[in-house]
N, C-alpha and C. Protein backbone atom coordinates (compact mmCIF):
# COMPACT_ATOMS: atom_id res chain seq x y z
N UNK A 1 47.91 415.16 -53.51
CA UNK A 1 46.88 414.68 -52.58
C UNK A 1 46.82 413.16 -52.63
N UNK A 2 46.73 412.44 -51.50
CA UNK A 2 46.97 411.27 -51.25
C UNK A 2 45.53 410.66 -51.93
N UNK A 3 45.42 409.21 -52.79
CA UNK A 3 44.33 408.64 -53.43
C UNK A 3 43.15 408.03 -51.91
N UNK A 4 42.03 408.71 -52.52
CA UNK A 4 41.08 407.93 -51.08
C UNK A 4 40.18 406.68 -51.88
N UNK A 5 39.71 405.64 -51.01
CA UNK A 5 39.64 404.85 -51.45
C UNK A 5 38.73 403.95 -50.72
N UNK A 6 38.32 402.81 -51.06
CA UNK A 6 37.54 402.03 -50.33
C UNK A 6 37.97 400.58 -50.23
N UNK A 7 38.15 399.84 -48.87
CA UNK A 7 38.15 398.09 -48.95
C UNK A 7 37.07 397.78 -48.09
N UNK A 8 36.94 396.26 -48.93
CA UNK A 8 36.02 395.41 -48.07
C UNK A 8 36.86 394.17 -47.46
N UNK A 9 36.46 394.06 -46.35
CA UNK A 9 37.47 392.49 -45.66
C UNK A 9 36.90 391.47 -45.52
N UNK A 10 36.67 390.28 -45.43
CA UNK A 10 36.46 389.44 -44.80
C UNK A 10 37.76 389.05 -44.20
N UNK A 11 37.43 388.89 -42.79
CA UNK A 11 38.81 387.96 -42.13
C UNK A 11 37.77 386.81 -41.72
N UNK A 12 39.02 385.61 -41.86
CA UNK A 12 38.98 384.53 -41.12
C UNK A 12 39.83 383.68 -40.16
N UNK A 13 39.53 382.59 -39.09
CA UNK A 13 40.44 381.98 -38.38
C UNK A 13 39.38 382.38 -37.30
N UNK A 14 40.13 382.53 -36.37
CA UNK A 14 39.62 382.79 -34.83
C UNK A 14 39.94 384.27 -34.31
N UNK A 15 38.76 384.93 -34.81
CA UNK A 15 38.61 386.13 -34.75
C UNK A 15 37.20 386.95 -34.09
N UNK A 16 36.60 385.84 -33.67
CA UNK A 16 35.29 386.47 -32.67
C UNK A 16 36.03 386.11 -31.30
N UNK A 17 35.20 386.72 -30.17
CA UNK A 17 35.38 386.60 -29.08
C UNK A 17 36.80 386.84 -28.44
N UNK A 18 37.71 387.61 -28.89
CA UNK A 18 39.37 387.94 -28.93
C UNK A 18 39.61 389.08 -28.72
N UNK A 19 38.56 390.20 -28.93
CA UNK A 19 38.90 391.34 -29.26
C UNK A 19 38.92 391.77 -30.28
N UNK A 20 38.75 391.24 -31.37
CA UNK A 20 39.06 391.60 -33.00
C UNK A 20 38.29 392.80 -33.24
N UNK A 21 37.75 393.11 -32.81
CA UNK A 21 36.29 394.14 -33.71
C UNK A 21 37.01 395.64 -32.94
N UNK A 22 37.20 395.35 -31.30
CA UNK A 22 37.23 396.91 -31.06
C UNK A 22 38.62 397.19 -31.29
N UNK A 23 40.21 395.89 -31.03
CA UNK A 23 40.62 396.56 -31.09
C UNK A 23 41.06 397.02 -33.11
N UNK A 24 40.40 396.39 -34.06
CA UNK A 24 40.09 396.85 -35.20
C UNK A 24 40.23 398.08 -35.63
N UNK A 25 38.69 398.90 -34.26
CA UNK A 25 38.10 400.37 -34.55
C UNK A 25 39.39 400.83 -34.33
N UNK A 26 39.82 400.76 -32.66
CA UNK A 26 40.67 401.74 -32.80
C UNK A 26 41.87 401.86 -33.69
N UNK A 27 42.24 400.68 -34.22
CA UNK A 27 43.21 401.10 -35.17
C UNK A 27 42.74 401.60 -36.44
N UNK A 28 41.65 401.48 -36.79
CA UNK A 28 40.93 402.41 -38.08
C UNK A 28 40.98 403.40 -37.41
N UNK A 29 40.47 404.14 -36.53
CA UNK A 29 40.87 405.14 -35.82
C UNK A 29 41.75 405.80 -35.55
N UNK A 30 43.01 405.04 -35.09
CA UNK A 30 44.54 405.97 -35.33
C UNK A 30 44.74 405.98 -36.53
N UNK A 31 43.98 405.68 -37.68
CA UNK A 31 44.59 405.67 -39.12
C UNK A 31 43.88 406.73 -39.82
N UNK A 32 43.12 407.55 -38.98
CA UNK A 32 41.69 407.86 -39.79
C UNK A 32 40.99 407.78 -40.61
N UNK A 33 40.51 406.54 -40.35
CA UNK A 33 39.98 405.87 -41.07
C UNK A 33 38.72 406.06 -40.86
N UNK A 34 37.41 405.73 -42.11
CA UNK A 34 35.63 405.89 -41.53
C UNK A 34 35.24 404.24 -41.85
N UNK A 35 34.49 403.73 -41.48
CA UNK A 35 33.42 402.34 -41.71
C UNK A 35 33.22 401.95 -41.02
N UNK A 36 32.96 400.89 -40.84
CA UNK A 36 32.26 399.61 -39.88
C UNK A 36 32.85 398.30 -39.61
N UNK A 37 33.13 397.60 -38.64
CA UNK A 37 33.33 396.03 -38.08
C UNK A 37 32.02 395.24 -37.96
N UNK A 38 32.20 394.25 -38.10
CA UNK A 38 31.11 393.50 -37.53
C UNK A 38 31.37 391.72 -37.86
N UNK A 39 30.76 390.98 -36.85
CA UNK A 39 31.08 389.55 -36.88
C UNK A 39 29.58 388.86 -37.88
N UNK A 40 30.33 388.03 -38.44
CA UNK A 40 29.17 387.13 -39.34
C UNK A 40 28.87 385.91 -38.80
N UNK A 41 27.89 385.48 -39.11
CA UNK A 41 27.63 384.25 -38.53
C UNK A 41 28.23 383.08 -38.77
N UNK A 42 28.99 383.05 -39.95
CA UNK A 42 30.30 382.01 -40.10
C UNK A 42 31.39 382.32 -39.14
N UNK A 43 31.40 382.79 -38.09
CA UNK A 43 32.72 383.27 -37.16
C UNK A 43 33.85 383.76 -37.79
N UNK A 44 33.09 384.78 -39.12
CA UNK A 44 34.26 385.41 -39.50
C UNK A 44 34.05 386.82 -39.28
N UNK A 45 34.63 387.83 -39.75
CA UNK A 45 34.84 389.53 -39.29
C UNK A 45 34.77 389.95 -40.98
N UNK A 46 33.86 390.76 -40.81
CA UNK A 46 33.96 391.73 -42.14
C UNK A 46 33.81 393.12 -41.47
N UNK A 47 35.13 393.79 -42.74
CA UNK A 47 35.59 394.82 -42.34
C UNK A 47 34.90 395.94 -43.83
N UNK A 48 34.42 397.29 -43.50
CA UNK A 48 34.26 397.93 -44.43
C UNK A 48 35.12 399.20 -44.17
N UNK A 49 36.12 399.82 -44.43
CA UNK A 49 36.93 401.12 -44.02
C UNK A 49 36.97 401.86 -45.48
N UNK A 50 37.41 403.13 -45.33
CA UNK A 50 37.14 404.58 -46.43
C UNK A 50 38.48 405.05 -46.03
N UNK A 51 39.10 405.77 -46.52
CA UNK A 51 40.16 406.92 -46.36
C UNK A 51 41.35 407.14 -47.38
N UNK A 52 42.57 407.21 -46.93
CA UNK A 52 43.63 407.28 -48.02
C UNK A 52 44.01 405.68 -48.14
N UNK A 53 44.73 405.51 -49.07
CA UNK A 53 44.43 404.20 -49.73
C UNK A 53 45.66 403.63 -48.84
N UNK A 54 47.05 404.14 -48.73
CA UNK A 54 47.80 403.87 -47.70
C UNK A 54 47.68 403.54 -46.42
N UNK A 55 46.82 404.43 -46.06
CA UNK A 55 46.10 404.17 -44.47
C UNK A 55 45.17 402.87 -44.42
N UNK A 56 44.95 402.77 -45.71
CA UNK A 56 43.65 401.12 -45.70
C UNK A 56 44.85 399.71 -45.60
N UNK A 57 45.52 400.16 -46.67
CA UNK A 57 46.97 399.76 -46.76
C UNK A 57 47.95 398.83 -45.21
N UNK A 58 47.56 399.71 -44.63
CA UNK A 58 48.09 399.51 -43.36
C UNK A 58 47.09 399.52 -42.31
N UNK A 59 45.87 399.29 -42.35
CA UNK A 59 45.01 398.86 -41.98
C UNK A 59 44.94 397.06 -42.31
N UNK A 60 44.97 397.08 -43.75
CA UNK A 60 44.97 395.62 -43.59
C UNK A 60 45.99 394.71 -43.39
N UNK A 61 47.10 395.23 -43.24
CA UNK A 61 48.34 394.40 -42.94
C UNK A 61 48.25 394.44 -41.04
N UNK A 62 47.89 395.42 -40.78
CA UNK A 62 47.12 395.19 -38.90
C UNK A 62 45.67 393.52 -39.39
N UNK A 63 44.90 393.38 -39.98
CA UNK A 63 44.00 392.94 -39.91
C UNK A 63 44.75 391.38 -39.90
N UNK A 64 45.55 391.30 -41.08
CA UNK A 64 46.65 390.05 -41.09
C UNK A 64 46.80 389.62 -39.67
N UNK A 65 46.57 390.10 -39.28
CA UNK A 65 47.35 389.93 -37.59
C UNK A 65 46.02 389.63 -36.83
N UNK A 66 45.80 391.01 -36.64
CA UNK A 66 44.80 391.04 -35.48
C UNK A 66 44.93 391.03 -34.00
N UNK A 67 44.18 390.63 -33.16
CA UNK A 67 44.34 391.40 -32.28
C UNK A 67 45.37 390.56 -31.19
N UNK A 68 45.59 391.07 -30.02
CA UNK A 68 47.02 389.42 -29.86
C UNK A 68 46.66 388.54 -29.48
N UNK A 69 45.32 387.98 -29.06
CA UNK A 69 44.44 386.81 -29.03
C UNK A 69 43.92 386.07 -30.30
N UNK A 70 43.88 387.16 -31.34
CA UNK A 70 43.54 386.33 -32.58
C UNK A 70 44.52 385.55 -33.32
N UNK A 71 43.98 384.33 -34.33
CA UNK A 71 44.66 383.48 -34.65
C UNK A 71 43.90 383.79 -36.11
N UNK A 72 44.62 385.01 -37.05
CA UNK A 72 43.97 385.16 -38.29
C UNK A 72 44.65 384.14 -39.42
N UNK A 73 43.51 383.41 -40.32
CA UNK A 73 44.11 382.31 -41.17
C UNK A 73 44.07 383.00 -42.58
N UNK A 74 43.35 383.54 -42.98
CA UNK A 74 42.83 384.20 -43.84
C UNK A 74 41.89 385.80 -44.12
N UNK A 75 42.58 386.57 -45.15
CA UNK A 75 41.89 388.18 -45.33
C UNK A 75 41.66 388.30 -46.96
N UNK A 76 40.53 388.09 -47.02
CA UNK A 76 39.35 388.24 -48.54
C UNK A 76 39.88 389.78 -48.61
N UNK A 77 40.33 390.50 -49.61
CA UNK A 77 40.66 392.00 -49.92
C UNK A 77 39.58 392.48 -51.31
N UNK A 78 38.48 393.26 -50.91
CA UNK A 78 37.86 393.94 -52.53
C UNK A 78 37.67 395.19 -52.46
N UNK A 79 39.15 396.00 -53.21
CA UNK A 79 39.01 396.83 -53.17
C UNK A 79 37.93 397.79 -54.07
N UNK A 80 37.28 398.68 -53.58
CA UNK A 80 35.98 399.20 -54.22
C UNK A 80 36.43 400.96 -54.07
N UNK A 81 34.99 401.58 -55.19
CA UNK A 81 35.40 402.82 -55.00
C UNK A 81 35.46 404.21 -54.27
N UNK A 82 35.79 404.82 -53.49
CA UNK A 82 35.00 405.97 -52.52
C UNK A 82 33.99 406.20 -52.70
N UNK A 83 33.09 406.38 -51.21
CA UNK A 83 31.66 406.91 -51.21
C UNK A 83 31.68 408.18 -50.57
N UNK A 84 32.31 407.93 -49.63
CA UNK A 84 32.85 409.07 -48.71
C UNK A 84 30.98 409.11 -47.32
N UNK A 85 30.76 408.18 -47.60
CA UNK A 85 29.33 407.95 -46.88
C UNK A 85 29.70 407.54 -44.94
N UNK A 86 30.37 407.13 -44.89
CA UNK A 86 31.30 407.38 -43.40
C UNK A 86 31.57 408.58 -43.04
N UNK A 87 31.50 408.96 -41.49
CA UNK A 87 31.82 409.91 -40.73
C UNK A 87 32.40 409.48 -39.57
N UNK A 88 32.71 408.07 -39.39
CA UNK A 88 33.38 407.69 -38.17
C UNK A 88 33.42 406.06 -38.43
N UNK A 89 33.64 405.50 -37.30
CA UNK A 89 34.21 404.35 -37.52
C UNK A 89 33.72 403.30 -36.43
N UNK A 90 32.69 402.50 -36.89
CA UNK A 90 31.95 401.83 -35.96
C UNK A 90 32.14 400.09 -35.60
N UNK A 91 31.48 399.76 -34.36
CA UNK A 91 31.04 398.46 -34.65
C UNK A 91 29.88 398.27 -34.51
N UNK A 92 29.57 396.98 -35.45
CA UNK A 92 27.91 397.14 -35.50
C UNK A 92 27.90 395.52 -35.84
């Protein structure tokens, strides 16, 4: 059975107003992935996602990137432990 797991993100660069957040979800979404997006008031993106640790895995190597308007400079990674407190995958 694949390890499940938890990260926290901060991204930075130019990542508000681009698209970053939804198209984010949906790729937590094709990953099935559960958590939340959301923009901070430093114009950066923090990311909270749950699932198999591979799928976060490759979640954050998408986040490296981002969306094809974004210009990501930097991704804060803390990985933490399952809650399993997600049921889907939001922005908020």
């Amino acid at each position: 059975m694949s390890e499940l797991a938890r990260v926290s993100l901060k991204i930075f660069g130019q990542v508000q107003g681009v698209f970053y957040r939804n198209t984010a979800k949906l790729e937590a979404e094709k990953l099935g992935l559960f958590g939340w997006v959301s923009n901070n008031d430093d114009d950066s993106v923090e990311l909270v996602a749950e699932g198999e640790k591979e799928k976060l895995e490759q979640l954050i190597d998408w986040c490296k990137k981002g969306s094809f308007l974004a210009k990501v400079e930097k991704v804060d990674i803390d990985w933490q432990k399952y809650t399993g407190e997600f049921k889907s995958f939001e922005i908020i």
